[in-house]
PDB file of N, CA and C in Angstrom:
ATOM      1  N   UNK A   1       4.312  -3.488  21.902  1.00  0.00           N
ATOM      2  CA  UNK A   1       3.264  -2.522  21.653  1.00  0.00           C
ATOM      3  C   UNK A   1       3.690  -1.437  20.663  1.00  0.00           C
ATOM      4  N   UNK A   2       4.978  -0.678  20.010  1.00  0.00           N
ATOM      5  CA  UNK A   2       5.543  -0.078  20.085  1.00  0.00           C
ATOM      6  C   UNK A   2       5.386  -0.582  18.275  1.00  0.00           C
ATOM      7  N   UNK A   3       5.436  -1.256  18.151  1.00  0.00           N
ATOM      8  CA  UNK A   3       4.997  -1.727  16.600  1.00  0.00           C
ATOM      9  C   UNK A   3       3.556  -1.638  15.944  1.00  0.00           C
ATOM     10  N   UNK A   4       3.182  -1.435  16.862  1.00  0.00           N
ATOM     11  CA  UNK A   4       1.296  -1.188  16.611  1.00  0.00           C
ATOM     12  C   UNK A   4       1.152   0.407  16.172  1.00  0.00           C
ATOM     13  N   UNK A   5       0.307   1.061  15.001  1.00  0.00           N
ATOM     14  CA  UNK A   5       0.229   1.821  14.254  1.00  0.00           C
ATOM     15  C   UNK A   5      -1.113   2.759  15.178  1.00  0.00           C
ATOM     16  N   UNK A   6      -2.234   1.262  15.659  1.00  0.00           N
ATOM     17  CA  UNK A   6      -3.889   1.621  15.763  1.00  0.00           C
ATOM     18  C   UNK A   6      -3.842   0.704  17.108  1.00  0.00           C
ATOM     19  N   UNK A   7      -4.603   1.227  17.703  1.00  0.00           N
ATOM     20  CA  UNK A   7      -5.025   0.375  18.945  1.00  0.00           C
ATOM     21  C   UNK A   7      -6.859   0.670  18.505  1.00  0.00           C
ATOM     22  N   UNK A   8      -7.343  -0.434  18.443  1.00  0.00           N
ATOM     23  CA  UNK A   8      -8.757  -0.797  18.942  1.00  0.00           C
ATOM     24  C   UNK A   8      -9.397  -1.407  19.927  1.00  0.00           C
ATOM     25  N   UNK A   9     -10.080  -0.755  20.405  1.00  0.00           N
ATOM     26  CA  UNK A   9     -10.788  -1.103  22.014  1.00  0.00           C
ATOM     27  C   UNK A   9     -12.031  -0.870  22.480  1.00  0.00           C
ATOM     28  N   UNK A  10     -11.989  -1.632  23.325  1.00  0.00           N
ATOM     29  CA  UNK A  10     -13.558  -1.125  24.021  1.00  0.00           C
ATOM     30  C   UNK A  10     -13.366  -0.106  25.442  1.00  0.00           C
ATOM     31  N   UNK A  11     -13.136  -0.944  26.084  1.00  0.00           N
ATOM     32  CA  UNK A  11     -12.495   0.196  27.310  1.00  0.00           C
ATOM     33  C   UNK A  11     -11.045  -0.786  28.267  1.00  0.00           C
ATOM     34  N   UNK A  12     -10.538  -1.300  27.655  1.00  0.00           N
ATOM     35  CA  UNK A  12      -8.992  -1.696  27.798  1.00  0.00           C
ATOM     36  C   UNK A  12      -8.343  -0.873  28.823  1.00  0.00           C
ATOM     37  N   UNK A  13      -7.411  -1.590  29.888  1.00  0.00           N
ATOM     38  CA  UNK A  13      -6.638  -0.266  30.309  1.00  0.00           C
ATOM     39  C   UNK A  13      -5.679  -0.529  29.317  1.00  0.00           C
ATOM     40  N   UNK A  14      -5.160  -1.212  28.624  1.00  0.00           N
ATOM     41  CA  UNK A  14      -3.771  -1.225  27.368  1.00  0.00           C
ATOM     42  C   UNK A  14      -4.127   0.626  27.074  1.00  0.00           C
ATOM     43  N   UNK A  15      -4.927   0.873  27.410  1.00  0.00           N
ATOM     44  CA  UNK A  15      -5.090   2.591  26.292  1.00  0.00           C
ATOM     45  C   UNK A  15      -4.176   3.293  26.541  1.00  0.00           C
ATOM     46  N   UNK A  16      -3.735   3.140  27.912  1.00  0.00           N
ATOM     47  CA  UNK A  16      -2.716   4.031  28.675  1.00  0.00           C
ATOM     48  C   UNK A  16      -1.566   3.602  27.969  1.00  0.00           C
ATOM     49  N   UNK A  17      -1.355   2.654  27.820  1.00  0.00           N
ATOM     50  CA  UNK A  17       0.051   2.539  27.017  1.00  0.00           C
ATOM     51  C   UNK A  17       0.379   2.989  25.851  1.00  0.00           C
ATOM     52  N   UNK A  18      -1.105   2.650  24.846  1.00  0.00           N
ATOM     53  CA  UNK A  18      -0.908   3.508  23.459  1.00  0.00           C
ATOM     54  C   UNK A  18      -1.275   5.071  23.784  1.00  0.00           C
ATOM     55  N   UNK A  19      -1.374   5.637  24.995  1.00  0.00           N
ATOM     56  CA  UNK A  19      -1.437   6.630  24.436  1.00  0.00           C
ATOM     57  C   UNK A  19      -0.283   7.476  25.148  1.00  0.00           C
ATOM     58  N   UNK A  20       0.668   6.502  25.837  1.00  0.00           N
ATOM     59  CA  UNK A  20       1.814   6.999  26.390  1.00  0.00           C
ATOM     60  C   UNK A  20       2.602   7.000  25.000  1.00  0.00           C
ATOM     61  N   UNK A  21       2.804   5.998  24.225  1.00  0.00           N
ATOM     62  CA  UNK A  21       3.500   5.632  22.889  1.00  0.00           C
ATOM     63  C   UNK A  21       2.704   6.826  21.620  1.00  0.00           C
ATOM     64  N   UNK A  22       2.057   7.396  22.266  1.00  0.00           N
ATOM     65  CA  UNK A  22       1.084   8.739  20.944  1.00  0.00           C
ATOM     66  C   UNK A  22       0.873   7.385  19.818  1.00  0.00           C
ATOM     67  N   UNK A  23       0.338   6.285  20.378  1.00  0.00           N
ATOM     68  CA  UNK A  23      -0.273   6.013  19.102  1.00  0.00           C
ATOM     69  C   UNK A  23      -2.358   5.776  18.649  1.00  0.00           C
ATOM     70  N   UNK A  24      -3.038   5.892  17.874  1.00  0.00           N
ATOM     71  CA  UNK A  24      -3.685   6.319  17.135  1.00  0.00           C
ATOM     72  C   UNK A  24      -4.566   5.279  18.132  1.00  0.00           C
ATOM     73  N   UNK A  25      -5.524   5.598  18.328  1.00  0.00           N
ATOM     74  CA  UNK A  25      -6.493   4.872  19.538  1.00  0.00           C
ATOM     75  C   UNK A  25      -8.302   5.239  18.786  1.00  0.00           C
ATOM     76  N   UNK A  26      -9.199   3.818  18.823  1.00  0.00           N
ATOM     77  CA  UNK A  26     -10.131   3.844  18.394  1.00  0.00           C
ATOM     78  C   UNK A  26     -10.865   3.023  19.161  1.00  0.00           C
ATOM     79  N   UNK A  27     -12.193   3.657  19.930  1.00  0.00           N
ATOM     80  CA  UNK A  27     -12.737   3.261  21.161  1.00  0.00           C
ATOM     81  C   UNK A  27     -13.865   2.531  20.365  1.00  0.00           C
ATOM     82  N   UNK A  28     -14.048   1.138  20.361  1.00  0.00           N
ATOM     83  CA  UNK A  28     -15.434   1.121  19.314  1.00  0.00           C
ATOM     84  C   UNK A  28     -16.235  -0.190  20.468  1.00  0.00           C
ATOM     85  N   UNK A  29     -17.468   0.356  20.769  1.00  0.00           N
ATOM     86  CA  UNK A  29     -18.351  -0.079  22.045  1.00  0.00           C
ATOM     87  C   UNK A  29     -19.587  -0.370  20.847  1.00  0.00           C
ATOM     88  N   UNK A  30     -19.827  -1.852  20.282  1.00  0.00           N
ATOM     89  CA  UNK A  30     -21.037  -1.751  19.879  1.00  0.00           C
ATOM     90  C   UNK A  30     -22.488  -2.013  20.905  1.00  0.00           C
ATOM     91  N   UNK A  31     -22.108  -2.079  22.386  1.00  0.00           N
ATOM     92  CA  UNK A  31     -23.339  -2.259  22.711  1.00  0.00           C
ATOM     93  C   UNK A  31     -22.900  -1.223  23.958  1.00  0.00           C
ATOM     94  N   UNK A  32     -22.912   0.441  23.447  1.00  0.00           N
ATOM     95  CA  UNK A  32     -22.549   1.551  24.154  1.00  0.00           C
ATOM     96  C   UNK A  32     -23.887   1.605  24.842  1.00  0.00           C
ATOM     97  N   UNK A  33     -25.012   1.450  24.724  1.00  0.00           N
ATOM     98  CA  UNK A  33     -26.272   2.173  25.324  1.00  0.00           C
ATOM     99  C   UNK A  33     -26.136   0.913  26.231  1.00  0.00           C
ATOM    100  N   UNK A  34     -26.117  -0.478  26.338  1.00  0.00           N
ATOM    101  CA  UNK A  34     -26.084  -1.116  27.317  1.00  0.00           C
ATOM    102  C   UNK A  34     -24.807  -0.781  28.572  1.00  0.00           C
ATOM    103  N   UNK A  35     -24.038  -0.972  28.084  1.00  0.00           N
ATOM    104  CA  UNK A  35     -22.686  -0.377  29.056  1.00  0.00           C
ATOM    105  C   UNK A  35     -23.116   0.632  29.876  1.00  0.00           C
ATOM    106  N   UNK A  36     -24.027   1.524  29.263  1.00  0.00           N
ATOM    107  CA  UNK A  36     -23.883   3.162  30.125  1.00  0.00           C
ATOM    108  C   UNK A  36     -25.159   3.016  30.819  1.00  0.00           C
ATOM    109  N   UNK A  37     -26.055   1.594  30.671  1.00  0.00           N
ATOM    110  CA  UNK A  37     -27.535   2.057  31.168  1.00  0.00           C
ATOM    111  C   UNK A  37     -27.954   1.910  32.735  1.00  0.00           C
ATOM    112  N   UNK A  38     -26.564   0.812  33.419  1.00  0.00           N
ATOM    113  CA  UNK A  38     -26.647   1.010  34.706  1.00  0.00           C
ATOM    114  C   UNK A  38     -27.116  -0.173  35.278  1.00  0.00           C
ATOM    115  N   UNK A  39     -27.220  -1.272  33.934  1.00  0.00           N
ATOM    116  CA  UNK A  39     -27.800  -3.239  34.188  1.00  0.00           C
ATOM    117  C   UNK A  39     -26.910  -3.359  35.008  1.00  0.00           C
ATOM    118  N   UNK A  40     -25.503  -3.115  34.970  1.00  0.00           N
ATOM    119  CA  UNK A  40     -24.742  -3.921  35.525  1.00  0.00           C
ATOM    120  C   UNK A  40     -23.592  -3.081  36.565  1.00  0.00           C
ATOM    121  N   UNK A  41     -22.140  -4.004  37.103  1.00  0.00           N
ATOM    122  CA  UNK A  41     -21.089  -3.581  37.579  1.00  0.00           C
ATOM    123  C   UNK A  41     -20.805  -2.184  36.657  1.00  0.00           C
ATOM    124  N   UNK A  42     -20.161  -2.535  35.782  1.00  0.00           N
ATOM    125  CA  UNK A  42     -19.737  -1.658  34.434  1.00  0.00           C
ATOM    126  C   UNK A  42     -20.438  -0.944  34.224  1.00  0.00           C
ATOM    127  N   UNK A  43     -20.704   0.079  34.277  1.00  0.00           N
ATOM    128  CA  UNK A  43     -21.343   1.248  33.569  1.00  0.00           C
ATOM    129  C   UNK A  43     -21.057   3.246  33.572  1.00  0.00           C
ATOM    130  N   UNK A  44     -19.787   3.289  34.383  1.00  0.00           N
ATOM    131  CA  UNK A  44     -19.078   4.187  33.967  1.00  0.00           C
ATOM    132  C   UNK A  44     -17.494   4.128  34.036  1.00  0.00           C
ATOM    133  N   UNK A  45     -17.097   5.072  33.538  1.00  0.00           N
ATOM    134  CA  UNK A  45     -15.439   4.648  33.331  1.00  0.00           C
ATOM    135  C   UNK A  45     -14.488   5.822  34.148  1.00  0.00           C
ATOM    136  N   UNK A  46     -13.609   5.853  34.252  1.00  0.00           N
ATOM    137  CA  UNK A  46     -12.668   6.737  35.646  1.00  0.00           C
ATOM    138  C   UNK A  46     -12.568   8.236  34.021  1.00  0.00           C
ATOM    139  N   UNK A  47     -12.602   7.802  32.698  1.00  0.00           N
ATOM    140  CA  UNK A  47     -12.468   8.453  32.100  1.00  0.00           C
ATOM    141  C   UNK A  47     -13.653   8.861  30.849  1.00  0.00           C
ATOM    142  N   UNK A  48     -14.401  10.475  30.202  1.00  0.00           N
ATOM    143  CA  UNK A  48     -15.520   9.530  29.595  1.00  0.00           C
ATOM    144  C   UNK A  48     -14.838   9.730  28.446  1.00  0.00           C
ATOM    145  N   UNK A  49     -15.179   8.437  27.148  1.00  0.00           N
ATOM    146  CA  UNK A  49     -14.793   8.526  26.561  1.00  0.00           C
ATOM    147  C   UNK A  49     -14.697   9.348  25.144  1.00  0.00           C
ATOM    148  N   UNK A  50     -15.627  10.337  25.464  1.00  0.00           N
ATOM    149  CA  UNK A  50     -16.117  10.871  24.092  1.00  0.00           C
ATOM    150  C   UNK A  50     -15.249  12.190  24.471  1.00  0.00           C
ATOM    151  N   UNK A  51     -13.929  11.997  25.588  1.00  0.00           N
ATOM    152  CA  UNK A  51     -13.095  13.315  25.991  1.00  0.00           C
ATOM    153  C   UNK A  51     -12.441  12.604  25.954  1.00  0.00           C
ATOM    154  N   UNK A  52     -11.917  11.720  25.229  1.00  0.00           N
ATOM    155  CA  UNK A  52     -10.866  10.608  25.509  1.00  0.00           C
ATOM    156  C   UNK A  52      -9.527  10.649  24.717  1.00  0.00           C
ATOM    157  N   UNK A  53      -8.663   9.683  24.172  1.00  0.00           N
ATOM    158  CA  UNK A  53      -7.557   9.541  23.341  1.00  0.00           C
ATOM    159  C   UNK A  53      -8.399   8.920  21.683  1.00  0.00           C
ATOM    160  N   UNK A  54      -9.160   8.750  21.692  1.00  0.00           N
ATOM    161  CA  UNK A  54      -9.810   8.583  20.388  1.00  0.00           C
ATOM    162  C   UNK A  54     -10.762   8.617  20.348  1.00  0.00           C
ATOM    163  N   UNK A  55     -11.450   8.520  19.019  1.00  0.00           N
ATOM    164  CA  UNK A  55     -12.626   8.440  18.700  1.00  0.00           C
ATOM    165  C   UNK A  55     -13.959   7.212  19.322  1.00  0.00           C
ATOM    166  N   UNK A  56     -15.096   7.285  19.255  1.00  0.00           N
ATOM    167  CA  UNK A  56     -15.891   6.309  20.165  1.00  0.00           C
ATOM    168  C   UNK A  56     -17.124   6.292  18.744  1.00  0.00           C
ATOM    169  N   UNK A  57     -16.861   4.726  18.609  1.00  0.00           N
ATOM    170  CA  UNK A  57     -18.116   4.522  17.509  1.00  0.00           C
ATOM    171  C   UNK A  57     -18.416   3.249  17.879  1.00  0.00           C
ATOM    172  N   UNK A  58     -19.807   3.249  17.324  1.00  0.00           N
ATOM    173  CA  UNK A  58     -20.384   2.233  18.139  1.00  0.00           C
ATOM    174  C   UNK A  58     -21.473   1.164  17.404  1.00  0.00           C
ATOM    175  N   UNK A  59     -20.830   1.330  15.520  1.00  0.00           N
ATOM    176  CA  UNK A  59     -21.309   0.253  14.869  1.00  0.00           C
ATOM    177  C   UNK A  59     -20.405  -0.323  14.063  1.00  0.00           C
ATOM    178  N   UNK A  60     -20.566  -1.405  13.381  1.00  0.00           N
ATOM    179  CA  UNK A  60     -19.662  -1.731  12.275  1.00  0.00           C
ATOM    180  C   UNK A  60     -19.316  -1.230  11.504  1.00  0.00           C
ATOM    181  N   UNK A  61     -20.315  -0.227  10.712  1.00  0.00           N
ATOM    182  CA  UNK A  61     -20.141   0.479   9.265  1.00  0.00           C
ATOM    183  C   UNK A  61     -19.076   2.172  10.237  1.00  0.00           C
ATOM    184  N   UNK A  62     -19.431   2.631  11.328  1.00  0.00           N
ATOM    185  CA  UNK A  62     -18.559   3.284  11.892  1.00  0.00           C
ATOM    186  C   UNK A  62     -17.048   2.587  11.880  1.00  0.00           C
ATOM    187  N   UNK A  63     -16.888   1.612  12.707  1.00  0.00           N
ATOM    188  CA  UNK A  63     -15.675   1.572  12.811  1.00  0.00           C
ATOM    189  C   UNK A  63     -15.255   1.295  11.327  1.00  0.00           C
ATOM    190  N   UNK A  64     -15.348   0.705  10.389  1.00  0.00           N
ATOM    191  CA  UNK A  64     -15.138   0.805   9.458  1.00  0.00           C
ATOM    192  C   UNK A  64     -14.662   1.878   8.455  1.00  0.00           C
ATOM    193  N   UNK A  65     -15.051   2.865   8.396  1.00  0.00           N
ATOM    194  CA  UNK A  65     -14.938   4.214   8.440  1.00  0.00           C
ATOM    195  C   UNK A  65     -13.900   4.561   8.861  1.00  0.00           C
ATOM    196  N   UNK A  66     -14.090   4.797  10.335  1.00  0.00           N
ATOM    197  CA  UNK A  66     -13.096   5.340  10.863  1.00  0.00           C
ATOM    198  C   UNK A  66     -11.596   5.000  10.830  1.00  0.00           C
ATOM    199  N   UNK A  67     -11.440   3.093  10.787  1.00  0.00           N
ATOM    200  CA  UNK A  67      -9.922   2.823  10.428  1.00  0.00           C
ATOM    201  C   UNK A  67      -9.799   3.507   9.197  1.00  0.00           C
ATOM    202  N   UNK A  68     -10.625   3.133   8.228  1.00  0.00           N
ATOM    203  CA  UNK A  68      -9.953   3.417   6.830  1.00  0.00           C
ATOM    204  C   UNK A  68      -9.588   4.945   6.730  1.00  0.00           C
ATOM    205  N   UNK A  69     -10.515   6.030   7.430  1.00  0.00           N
ATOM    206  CA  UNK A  69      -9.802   7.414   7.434  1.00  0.00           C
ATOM    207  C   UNK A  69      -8.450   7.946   8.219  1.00  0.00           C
ATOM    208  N   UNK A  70      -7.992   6.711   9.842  1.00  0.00           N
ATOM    209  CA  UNK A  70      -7.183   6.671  10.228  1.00  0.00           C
ATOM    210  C   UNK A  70      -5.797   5.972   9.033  1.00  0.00           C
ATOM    211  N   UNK A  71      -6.008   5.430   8.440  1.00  0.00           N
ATOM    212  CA  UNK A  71      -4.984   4.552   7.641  1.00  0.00           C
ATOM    213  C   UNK A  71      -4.922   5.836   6.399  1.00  0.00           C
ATOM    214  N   UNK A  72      -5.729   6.175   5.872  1.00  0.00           N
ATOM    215  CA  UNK A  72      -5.715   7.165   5.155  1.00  0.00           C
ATOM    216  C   UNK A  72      -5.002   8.464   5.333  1.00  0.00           C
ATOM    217  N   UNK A  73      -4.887   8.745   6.672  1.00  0.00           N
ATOM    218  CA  UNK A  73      -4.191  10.028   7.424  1.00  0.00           C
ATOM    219  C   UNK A  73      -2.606   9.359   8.089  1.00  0.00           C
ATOM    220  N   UNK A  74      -2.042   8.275   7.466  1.00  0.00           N
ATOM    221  CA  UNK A  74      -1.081   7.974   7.677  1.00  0.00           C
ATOM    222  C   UNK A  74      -0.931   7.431   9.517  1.00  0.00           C
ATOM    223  N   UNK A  75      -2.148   7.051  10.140  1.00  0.00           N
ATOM    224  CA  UNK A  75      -2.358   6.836  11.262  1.00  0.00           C
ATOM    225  C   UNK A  75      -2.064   8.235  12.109  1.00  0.00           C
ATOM    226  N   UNK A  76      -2.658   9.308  11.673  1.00  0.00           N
ATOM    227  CA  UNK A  76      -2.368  10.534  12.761  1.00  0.00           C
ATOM    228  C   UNK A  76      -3.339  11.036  13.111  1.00  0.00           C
ATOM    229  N   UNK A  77      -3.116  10.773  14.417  1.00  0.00           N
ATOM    230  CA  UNK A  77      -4.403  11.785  15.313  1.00  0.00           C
ATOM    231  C   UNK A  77      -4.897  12.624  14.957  1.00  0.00           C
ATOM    232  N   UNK A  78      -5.706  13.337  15.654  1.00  0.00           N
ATOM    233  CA  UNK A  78      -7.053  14.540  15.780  1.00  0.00           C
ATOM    234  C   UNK A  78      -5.823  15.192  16.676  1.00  0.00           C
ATOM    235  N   UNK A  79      -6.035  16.666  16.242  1.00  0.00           N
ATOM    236  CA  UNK A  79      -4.957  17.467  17.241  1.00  0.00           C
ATOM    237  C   UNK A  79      -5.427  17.222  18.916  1.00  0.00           C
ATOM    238  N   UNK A  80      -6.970  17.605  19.190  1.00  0.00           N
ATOM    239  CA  UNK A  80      -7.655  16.938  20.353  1.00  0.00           C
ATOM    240  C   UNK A  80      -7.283  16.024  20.887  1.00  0.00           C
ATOM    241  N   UNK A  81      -6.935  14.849  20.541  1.00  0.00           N
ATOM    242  CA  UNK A  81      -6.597  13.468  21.084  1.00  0.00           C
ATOM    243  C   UNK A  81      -4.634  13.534  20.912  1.00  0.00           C
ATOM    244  N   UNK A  82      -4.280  14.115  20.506  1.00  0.00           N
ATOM    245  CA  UNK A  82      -2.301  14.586  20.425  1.00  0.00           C
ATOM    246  C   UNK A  82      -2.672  14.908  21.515  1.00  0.00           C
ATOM    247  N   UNK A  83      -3.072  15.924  21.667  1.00  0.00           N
ATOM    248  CA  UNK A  83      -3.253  17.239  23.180  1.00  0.00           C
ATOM    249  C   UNK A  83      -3.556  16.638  24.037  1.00  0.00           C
ATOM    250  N   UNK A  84      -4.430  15.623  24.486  1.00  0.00           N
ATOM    251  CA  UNK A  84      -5.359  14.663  25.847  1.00  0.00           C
ATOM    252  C   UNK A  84      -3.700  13.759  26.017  1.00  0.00           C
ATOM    253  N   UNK A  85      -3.172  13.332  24.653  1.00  0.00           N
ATOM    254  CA  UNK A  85      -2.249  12.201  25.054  1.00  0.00           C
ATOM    255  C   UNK A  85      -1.090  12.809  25.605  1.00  0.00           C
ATOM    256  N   UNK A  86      -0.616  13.918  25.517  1.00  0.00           N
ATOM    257  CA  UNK A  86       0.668  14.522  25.973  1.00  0.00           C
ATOM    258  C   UNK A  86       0.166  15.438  27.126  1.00  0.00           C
ATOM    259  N   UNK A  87      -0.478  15.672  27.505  1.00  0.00           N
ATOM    260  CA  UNK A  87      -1.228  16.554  28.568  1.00  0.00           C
ATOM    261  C   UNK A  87      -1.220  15.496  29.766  1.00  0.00           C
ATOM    262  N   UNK A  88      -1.546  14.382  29.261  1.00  0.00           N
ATOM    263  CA  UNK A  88      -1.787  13.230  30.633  1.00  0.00           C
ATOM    264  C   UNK A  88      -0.667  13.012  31.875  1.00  0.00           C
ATOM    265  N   UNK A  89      -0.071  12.421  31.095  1.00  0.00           N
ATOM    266  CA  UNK A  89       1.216  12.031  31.731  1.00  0.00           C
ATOM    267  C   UNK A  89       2.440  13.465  32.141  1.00  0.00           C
ATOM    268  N   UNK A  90       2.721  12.835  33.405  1.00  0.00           N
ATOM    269  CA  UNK A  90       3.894  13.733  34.064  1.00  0.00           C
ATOM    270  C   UNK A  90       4.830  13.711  32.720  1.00  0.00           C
ATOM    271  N   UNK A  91       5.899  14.740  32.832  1.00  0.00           N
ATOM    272  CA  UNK A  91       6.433  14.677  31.638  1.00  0.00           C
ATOM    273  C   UNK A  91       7.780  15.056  32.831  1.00  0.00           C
ATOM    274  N   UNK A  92       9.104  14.633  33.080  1.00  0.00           N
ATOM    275  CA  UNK A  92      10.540  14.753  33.761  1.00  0.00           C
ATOM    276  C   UNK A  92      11.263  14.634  32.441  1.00  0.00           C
ATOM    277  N   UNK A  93      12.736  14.919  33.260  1.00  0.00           N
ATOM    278  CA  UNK A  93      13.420  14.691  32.241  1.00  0.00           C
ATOM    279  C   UNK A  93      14.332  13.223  32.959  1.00  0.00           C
ATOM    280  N   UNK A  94      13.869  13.107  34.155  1.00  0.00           N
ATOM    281  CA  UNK A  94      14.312  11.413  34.262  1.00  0.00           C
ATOM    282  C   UNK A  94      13.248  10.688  35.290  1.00  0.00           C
ATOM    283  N   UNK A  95      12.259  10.307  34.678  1.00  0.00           N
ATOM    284  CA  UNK A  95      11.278   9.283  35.893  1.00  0.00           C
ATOM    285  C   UNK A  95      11.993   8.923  36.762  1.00  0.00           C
ATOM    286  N   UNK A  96      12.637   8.362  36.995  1.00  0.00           N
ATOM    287  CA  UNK A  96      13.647   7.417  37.958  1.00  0.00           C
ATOM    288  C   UNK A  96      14.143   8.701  39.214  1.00  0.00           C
ATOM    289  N   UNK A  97      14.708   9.730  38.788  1.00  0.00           N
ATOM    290  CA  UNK A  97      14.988  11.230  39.479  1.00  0.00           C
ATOM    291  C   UNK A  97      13.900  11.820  40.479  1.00  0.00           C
ATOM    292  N   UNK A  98      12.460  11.482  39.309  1.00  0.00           N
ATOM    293  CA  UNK A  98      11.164  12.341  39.713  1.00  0.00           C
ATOM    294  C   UNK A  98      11.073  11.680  40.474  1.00  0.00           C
ATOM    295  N   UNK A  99      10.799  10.373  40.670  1.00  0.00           N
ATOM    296  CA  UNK A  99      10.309   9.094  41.349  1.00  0.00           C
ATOM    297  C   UNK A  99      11.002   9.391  42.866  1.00  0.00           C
ATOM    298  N   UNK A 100      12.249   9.334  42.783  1.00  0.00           N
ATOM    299  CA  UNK A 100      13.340   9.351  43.973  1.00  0.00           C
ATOM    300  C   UNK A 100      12.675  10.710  44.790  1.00  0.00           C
ATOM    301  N   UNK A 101      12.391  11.740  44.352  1.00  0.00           N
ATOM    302  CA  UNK A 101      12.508  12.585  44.627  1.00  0.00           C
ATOM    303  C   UNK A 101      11.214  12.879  45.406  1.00  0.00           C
ATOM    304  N   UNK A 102      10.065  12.471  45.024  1.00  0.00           N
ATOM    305  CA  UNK A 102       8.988  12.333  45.348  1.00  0.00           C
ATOM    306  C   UNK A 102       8.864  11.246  46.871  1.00  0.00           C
ATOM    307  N   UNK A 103       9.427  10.364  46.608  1.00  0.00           N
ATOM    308  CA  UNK A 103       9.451   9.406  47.856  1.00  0.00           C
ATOM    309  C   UNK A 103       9.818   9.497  49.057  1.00  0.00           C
ATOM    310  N   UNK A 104      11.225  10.341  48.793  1.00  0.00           N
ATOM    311  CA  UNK A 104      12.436  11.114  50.016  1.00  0.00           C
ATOM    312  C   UNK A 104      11.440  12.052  50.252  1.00  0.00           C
ATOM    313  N   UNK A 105      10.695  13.167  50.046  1.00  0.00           N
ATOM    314  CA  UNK A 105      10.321  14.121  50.411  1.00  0.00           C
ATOM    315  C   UNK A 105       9.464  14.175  51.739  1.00  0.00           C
ATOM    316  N   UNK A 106       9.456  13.836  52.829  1.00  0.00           N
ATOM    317  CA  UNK A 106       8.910  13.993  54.289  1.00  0.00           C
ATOM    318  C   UNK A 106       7.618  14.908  54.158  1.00  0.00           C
ATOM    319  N   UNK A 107       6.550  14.331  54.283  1.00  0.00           N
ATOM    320  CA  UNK A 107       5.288  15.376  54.100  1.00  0.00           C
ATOM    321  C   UNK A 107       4.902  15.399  55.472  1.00  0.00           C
ATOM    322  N   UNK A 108       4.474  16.363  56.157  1.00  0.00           N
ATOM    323  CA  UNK A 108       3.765  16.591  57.915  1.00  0.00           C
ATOM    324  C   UNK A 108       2.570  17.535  57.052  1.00  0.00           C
TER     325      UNK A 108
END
């Protein structure tokens, strides 16, 4: 994953990974008004996406656009979507420590 510049998606959990890796995330849903209208299972997400790790477009000539201004900006985020991606995640200075530490702890 770690070689990938752009992640494109619809609603993937892979997002969590690119956006653990801060890399450049583009949500593109061309049939967004069906997804959200409530036909089906699917129709909201644990996260929404228009507060998300990237941008959300939802035609061809959009996404289109949008890579080429991402590739254009050397693949770098919106300060907004830096901030959502480093804000998320616990941040330790050893998971493995935090982890231990959290488990041992006896809660009443």
């Amino acid at each position: 994953l770690s070689d990938y510049k752009l992640f494109i998606t619809d609603f993937s959990s892979f997002v969590f990974d690119f956006a653990f890796l801060n890399r450049a995330v583009l949500f593109f849903i061309p049939d967004y008004a069906e997804f959200i209208c409530g036909n089906h299972l699917y129709n909201k997400l644990d996260m929404d996406l228009k507060d998300s790790f990237g941008k959300l477009v939802t035609n061809s000539s959009s996404v289109i656009k949008e890579i080429s201004n991402i590739v254009k900006n050397d693949f770098q985020m919106e300060d907004a979507h830096k901030e959502r991606m480093n804000d998320f995640f616990y941040q330790h200075k050893s998971y493995r420590e935090a982890l231990y530490q959290k488990l041992t702890n006896e809660e009443n």
